[in-house]
C-alpha atoms as a PDB file:
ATOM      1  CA  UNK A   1     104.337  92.140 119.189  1.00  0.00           C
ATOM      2  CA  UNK A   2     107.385  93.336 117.255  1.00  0.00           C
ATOM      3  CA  UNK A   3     109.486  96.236 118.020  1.00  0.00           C
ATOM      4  CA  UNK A   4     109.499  98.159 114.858  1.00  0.00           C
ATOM      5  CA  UNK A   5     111.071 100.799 116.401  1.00  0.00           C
ATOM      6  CA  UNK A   6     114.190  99.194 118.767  1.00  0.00           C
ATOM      7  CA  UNK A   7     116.957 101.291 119.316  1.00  0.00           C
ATOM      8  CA  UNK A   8     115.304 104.379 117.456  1.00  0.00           C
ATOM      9  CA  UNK A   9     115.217 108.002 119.299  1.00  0.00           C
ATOM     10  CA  UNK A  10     111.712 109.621 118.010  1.00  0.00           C
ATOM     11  CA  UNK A  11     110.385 113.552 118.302  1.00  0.00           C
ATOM     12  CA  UNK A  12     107.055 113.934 118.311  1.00  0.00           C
ATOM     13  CA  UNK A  13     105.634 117.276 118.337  1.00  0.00           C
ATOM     14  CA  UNK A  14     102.907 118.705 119.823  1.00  0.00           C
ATOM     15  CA  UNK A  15     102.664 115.408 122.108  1.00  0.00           C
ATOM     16  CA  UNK A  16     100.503 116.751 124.234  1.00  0.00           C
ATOM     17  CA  UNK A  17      96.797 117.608 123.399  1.00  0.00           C
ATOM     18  CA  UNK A  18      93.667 119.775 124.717  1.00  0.00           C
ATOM     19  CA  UNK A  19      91.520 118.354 126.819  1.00  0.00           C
ATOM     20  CA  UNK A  20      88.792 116.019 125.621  1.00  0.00           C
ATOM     21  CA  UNK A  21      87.163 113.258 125.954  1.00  0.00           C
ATOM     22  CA  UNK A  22      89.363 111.167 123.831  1.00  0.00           C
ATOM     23  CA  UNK A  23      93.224 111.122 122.838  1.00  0.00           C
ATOM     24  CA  UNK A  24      95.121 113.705 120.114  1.00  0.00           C
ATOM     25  CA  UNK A  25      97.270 111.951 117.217  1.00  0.00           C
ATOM     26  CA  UNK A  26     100.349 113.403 119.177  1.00  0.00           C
ATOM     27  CA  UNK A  27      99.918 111.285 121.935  1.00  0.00           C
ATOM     28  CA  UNK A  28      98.490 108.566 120.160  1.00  0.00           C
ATOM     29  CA  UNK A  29     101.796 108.767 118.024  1.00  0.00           C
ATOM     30  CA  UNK A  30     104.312 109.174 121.445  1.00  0.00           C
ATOM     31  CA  UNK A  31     102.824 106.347 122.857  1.00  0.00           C
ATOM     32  CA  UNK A  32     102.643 103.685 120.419  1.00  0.00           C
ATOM     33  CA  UNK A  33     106.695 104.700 119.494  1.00  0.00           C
ATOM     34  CA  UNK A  34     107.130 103.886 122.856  1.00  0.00           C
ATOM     35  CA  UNK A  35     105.144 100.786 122.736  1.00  0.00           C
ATOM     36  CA  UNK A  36     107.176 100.041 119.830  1.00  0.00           C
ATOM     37  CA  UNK A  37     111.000 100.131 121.749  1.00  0.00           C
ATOM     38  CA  UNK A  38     111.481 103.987 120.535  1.00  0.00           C
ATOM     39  CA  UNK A  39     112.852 106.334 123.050  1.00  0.00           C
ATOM     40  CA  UNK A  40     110.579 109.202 122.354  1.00  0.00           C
ATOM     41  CA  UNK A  41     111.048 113.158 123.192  1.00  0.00           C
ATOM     42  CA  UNK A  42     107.465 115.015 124.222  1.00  0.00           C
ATOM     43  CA  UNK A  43     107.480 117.996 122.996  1.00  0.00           C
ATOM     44  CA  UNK A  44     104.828 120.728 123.683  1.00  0.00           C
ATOM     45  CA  UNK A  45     104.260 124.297 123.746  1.00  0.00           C
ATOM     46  CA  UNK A  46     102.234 123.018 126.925  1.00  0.00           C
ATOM     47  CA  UNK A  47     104.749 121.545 129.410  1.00  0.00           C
ATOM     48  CA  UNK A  48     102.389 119.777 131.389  1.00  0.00           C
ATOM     49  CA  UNK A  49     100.360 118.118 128.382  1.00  0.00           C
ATOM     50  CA  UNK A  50     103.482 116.742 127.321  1.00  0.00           C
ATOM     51  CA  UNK A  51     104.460 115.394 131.667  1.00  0.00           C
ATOM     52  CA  UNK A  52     100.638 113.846 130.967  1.00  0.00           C
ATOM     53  CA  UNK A  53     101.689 111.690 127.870  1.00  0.00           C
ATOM     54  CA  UNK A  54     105.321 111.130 129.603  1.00  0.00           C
ATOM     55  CA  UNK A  55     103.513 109.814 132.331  1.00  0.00           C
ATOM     56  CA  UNK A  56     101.314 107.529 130.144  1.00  0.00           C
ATOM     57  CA  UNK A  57     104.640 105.924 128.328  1.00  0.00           C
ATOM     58  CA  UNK A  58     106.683 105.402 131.206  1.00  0.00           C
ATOM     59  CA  UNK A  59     103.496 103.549 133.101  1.00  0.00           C
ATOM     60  CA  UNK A  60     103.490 101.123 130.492  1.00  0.00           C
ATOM     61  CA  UNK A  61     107.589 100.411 131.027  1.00  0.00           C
ATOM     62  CA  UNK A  62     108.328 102.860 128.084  1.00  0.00           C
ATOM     63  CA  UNK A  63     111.011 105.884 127.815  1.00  0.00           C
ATOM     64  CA  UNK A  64     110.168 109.302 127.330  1.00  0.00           C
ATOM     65  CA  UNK A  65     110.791 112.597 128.183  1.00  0.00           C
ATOM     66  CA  UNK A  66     109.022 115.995 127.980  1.00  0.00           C
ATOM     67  CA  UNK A  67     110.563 118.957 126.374  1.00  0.00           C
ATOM     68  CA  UNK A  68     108.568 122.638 126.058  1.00  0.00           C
ATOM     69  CA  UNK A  69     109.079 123.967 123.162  1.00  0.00           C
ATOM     70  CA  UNK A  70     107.357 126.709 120.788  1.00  0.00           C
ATOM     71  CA  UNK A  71     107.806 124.752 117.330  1.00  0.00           C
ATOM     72  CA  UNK A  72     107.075 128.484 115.801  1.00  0.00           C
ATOM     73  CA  UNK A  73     110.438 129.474 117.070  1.00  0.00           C
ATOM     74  CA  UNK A  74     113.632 128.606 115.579  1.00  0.00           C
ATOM     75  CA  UNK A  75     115.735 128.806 118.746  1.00  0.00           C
ATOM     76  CA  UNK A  76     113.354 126.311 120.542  1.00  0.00           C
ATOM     77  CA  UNK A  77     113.382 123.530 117.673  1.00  0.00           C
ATOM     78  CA  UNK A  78     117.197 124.207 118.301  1.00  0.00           C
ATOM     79  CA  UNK A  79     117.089 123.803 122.196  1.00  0.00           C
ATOM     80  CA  UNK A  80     115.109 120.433 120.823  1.00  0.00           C
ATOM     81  CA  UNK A  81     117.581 119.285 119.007  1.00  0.00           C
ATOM     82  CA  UNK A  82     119.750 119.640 121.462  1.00  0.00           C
ATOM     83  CA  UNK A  83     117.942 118.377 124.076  1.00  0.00           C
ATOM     84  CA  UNK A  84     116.798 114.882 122.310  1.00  0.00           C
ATOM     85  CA  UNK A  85     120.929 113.749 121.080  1.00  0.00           C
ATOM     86  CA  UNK A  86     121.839 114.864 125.014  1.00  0.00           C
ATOM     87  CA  UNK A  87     118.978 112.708 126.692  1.00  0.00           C
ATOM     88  CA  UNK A  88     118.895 109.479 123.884  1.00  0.00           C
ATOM     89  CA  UNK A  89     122.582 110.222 121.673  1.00  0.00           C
ATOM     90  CA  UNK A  90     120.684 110.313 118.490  1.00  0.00           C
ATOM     91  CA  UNK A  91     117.985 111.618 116.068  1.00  0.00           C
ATOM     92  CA  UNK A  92     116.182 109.005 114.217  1.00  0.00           C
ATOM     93  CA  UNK A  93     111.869 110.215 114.008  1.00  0.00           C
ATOM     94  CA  UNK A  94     110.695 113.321 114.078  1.00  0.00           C
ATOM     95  CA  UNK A  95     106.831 113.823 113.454  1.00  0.00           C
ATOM     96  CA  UNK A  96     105.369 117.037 113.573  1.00  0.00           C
ATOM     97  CA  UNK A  97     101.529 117.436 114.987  1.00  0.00           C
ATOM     98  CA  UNK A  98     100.895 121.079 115.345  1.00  0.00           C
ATOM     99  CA  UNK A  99      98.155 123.017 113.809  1.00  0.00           C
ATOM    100  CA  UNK A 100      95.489 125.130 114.526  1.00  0.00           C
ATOM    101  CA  UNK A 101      92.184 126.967 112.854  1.00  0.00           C
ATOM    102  CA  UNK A 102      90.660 129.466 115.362  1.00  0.00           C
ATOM    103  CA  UNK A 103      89.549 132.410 113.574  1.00  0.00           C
ATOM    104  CA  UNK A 104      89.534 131.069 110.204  1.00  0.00           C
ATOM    105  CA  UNK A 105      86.768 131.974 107.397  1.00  0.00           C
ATOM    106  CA  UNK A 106      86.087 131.915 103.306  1.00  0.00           C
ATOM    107  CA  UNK A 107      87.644 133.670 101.055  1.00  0.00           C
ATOM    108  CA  UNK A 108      85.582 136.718 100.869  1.00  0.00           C
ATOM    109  CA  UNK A 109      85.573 136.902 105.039  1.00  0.00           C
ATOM    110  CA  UNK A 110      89.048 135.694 106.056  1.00  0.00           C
ATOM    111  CA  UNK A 111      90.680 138.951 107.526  1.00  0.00           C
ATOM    112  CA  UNK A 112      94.588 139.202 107.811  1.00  0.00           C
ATOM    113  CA  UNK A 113      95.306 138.838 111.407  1.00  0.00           C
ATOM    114  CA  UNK A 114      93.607 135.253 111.388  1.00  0.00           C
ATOM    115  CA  UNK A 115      95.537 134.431 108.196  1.00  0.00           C
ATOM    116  CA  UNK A 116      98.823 135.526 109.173  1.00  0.00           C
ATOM    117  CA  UNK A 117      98.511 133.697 112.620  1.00  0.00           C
ATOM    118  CA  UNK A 118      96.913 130.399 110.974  1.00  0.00           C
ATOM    119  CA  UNK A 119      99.941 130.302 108.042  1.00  0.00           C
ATOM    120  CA  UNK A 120     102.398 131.065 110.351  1.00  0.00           C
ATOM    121  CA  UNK A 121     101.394 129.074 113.226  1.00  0.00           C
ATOM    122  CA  UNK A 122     100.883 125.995 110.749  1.00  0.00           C
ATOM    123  CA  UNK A 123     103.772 126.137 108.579  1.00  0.00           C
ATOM    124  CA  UNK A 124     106.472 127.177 110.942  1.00  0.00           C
ATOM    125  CA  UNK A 125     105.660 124.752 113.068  1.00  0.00           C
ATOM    126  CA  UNK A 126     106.703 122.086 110.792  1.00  0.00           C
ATOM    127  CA  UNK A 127     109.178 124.103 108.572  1.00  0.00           C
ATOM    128  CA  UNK A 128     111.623 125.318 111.882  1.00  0.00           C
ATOM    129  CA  UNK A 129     111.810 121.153 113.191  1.00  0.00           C
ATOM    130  CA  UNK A 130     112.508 119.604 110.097  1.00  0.00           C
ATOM    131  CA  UNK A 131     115.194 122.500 109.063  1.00  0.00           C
ATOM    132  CA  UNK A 132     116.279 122.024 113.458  1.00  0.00           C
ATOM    133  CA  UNK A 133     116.538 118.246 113.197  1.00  0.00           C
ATOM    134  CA  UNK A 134     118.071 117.565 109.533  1.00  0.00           C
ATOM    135  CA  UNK A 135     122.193 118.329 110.160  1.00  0.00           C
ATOM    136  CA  UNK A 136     121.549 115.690 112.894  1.00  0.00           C
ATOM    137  CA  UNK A 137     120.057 113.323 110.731  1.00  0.00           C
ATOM    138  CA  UNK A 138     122.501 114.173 107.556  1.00  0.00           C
ATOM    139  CA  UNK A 139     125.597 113.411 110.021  1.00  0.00           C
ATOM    140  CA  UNK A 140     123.683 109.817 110.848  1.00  0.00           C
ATOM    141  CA  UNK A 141     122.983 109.251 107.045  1.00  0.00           C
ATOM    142  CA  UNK A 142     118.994 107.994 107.787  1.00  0.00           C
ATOM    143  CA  UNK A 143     116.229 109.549 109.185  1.00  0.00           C
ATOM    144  CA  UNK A 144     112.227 109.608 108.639  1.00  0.00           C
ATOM    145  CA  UNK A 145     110.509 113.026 109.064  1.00  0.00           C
ATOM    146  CA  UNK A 146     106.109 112.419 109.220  1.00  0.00           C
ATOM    147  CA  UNK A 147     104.404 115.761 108.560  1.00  0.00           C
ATOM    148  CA  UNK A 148     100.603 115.853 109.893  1.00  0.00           C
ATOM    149  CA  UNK A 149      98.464 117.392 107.320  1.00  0.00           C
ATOM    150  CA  UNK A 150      94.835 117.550 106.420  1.00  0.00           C
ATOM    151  CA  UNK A 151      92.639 116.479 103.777  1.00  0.00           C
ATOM    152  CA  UNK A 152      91.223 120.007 104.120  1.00  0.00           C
ATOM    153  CA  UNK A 153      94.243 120.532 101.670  1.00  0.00           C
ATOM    154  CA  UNK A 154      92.531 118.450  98.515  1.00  0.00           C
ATOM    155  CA  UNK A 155      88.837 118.407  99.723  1.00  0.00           C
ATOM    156  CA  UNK A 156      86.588 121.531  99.637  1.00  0.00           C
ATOM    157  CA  UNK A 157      86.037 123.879 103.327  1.00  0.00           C
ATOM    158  CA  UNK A 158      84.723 126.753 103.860  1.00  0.00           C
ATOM    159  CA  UNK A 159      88.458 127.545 105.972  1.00  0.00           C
ATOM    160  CA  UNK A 160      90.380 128.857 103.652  1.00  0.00           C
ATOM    161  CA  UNK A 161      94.154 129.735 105.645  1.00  0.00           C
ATOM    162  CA  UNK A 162      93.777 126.451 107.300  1.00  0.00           C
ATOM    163  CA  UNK A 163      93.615 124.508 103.887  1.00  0.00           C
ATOM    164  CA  UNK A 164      96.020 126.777 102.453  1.00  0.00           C
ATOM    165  CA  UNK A 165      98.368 126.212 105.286  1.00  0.00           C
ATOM    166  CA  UNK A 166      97.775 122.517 105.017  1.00  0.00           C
ATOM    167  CA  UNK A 167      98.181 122.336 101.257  1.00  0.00           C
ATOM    168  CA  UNK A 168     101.665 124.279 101.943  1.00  0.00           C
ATOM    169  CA  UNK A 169     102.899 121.533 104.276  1.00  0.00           C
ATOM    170  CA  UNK A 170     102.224 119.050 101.636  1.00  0.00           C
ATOM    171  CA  UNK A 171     104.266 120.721  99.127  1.00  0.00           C
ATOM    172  CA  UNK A 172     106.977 121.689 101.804  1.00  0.00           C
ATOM    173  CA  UNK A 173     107.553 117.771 102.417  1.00  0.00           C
ATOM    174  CA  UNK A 174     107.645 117.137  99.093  1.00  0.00           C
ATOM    175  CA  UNK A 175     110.760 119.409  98.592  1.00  0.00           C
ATOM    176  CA  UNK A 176     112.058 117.924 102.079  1.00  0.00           C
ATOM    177  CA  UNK A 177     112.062 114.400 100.629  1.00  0.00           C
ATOM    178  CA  UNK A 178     113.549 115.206  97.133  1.00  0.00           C
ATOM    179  CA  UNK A 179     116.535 117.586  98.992  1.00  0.00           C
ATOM    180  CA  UNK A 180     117.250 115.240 101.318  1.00  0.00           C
ATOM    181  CA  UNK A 181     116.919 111.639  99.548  1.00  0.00           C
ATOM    182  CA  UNK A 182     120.510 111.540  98.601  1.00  0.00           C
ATOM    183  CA  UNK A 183     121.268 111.766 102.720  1.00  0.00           C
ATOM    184  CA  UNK A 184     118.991 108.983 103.248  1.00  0.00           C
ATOM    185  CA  UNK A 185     116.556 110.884 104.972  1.00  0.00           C
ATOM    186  CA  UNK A 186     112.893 110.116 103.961  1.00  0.00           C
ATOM    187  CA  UNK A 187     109.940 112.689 104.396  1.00  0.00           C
ATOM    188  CA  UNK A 188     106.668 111.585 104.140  1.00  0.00           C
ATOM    189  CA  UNK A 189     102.740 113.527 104.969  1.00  0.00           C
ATOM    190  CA  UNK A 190      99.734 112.040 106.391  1.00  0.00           C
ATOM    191  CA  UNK A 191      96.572 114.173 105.348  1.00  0.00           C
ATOM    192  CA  UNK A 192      93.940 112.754 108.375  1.00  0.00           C
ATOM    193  CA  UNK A 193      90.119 113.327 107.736  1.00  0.00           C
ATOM    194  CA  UNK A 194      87.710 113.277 109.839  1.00  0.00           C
ATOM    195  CA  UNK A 195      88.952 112.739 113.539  1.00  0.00           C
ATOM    196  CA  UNK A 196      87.258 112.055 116.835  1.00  0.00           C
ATOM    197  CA  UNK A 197      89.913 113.966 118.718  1.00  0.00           C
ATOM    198  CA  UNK A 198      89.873 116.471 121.282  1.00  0.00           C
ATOM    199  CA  UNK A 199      91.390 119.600 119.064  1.00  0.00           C
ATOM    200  CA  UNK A 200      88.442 118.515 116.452  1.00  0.00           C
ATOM    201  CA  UNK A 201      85.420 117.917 118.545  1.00  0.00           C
ATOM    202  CA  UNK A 202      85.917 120.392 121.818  1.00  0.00           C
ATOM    203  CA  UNK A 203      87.058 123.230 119.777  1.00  0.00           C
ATOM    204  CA  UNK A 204      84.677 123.070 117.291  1.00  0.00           C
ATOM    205  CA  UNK A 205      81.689 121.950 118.891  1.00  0.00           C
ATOM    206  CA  UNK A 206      81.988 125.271 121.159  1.00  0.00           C
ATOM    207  CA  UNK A 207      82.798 127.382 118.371  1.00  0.00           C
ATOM    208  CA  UNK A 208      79.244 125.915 116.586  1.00  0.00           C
ATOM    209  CA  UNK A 209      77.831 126.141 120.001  1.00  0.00           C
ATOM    210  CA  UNK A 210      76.289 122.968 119.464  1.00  0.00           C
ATOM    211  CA  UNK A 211      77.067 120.149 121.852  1.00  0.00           C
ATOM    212  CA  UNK A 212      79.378 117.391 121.235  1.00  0.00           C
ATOM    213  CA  UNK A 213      77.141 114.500 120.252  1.00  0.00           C
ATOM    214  CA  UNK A 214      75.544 116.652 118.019  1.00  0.00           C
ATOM    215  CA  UNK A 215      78.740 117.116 116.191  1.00  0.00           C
ATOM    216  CA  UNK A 216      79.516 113.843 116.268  1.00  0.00           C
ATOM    217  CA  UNK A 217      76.967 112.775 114.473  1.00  0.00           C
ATOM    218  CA  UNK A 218      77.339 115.442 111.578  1.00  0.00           C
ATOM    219  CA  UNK A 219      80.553 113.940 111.386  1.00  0.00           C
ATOM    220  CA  UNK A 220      80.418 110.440 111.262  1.00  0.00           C
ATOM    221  CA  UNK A 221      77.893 110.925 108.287  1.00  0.00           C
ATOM    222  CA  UNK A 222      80.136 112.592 106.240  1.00  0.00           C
ATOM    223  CA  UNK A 223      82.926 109.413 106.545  1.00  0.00           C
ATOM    224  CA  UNK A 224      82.019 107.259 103.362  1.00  0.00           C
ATOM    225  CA  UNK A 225      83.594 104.692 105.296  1.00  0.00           C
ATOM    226  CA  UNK A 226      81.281 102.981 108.016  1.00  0.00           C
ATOM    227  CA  UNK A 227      79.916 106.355 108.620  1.00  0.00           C
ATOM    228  CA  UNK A 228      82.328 106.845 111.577  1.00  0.00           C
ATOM    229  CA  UNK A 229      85.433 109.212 111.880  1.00  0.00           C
ATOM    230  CA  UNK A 230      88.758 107.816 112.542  1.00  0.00           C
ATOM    231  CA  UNK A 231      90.942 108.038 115.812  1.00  0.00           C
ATOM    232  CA  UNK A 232      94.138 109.405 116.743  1.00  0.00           C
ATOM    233  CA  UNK A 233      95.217 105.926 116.868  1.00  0.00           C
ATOM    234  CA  UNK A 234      94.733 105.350 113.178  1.00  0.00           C
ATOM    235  CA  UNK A 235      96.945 108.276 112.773  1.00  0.00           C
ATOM    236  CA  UNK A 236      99.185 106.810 114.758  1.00  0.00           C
ATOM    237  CA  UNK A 237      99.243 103.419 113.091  1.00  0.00           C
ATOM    238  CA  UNK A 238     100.305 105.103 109.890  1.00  0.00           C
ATOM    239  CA  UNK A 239     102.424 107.069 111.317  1.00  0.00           C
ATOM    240  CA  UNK A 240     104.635 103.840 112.879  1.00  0.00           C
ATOM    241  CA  UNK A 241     104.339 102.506 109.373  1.00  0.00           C
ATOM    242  CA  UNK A 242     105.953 105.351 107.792  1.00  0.00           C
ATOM    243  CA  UNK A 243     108.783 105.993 111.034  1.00  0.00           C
ATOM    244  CA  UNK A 244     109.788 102.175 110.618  1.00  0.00           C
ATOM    245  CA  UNK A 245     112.248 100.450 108.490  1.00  0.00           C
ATOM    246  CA  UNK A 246     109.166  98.941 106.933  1.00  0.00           C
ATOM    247  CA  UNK A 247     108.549 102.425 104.897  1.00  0.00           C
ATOM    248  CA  UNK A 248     111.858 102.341 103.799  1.00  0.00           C
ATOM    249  CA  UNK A 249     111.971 102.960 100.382  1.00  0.00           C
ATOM    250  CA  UNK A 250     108.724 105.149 101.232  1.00  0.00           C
ATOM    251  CA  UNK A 251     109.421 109.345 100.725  1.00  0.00           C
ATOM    252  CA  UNK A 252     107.430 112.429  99.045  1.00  0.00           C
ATOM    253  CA  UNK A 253     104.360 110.673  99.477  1.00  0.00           C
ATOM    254  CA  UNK A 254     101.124 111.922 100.913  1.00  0.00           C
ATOM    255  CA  UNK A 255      99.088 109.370 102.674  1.00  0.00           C
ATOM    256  CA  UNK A 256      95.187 110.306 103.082  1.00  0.00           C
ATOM    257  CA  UNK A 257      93.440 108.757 106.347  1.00  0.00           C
ATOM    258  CA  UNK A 258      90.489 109.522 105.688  1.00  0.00           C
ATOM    259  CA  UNK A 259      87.673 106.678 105.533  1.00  0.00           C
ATOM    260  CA  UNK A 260      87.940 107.453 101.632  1.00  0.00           C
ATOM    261  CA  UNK A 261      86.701 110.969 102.360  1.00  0.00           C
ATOM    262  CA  UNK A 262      89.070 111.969 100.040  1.00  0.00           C
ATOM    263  CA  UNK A 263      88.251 110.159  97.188  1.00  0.00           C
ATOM    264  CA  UNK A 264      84.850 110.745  97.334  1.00  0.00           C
ATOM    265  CA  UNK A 265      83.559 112.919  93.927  1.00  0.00           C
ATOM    266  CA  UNK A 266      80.487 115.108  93.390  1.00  0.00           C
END
């Protein structure tokens, strides 16, 4: 297989995940870097999720290492920064993977304190890296920034801070990639759909209190394509499309994967 990222020095946040019975897109995304020659920084607000996924790469003869960091907190995505040009000289991915929806609700029944955590928690976490990572990136003259969104963004829920949040990040990148084009630095979004990860089915199934298969199964049927949800690894694939030279001439655009959930009218 081709290395279609030799030589490159990735970030991937939130490269850990909750436990489940299957993998997140952030360490879906760290390891197939690594499987693809990049020299990848873990980071985590979860130390030992991201030593788990470090520990996955480096079994397979790959480099990583695991940085904690709260992406909410500009000092940290500093300390990141940092951290990834001391341990691999250089700056070339950085993918962002954080998000969460505990609390959330509809419009009428949304109450502040789950807003304000789900908006901040969601944006933040990709605003402080980009804004952490891009002198590093201007100095180089290249780089390729990969936002995780959600289709929740352009498809109806019932979660309104979440989409909100998610619709934010879209626009957000979009700005990214038009600021930064003329430093050769390309920003890009992938809006996933329906995922058989751990964040999606665990947390969700218990907040339903309905069990796992049972959610499954509501899921897949909602997936115009084969009636099955996607993986963290199909996140992952697009993601190595857009972090590669391949994507070069590739920025602003939002990338749906999404079993055509998201073209699906009426």
């Amino acid at each position: 297989m081709p290395q279609r990222l030799e030589g490159k020095s990735a970030i991937v946040v939130g490269g850990g995940q909750t436990p489940g019975d299957t993998i997140g897109n952030g360490r879906a995304t760290a390891v197939l870097f690594a499987r693809h020659g990049a020299r990848v920084l873990v980071v985590d607000h979860h130390p030992e999720a991201a030593e788990e996924t470090v520990a996955q790469i480096t079994e397979e003869g790959g480099i990583a290492q695991a940085w904690a960091c709260d992406a909410t907190r500009e000092e940290d995505c500093q300390g990141m920064v940092r951290a990834c040009e001391e341990a691999f000289g250089r700056i070339d991915i950085l993918q962002n993977n954080v998000g969460i929806g505990d609390g959330d609700a509809g419009p009428a029944h949304v109450d502040a304190k789950a807003w304000d955590h789900i908006l901040g928690v969601n944006l933040k976490s990709v605003i402080f890296p980009c804004k952490a990572v891009l002198p590093s990136m201007r100095r180089q003259g290249a780089g390729a920034i990969t936002n995780i969104s959600s289709v929740a963004a352009v498809c109806s829920t019932g979660i309104v801070a979440y989409k909100t949040s998610k619709a934010g990040i879209n626009a957000y990148t979009q700005s990214l990639a038009i600021g930064n084009a003329k430093h050769g630095i390309r920003a890009n979004v992938i809006m996933p759909g329906l995922m058989n990860t751990p964040m999606a089915i665990e947390s969700i199934a218990k907040a339903r209190g309905i069990s796992k298969d049972e959610l499954i199964a509501a899921r897949n049927a909602q997936v115009p394509l084969r009636k099955r949800m996607g993986t963290a690894w199909d996140v992952a694939h697009a993601s190595l499309f857009l972090a590669s030279d391949e994507a070069g001439f590739i920025t602003g655009a939002v990338l749906p994967v999404d079993g055509g959930q998201s073209a699906r009218v009426g």
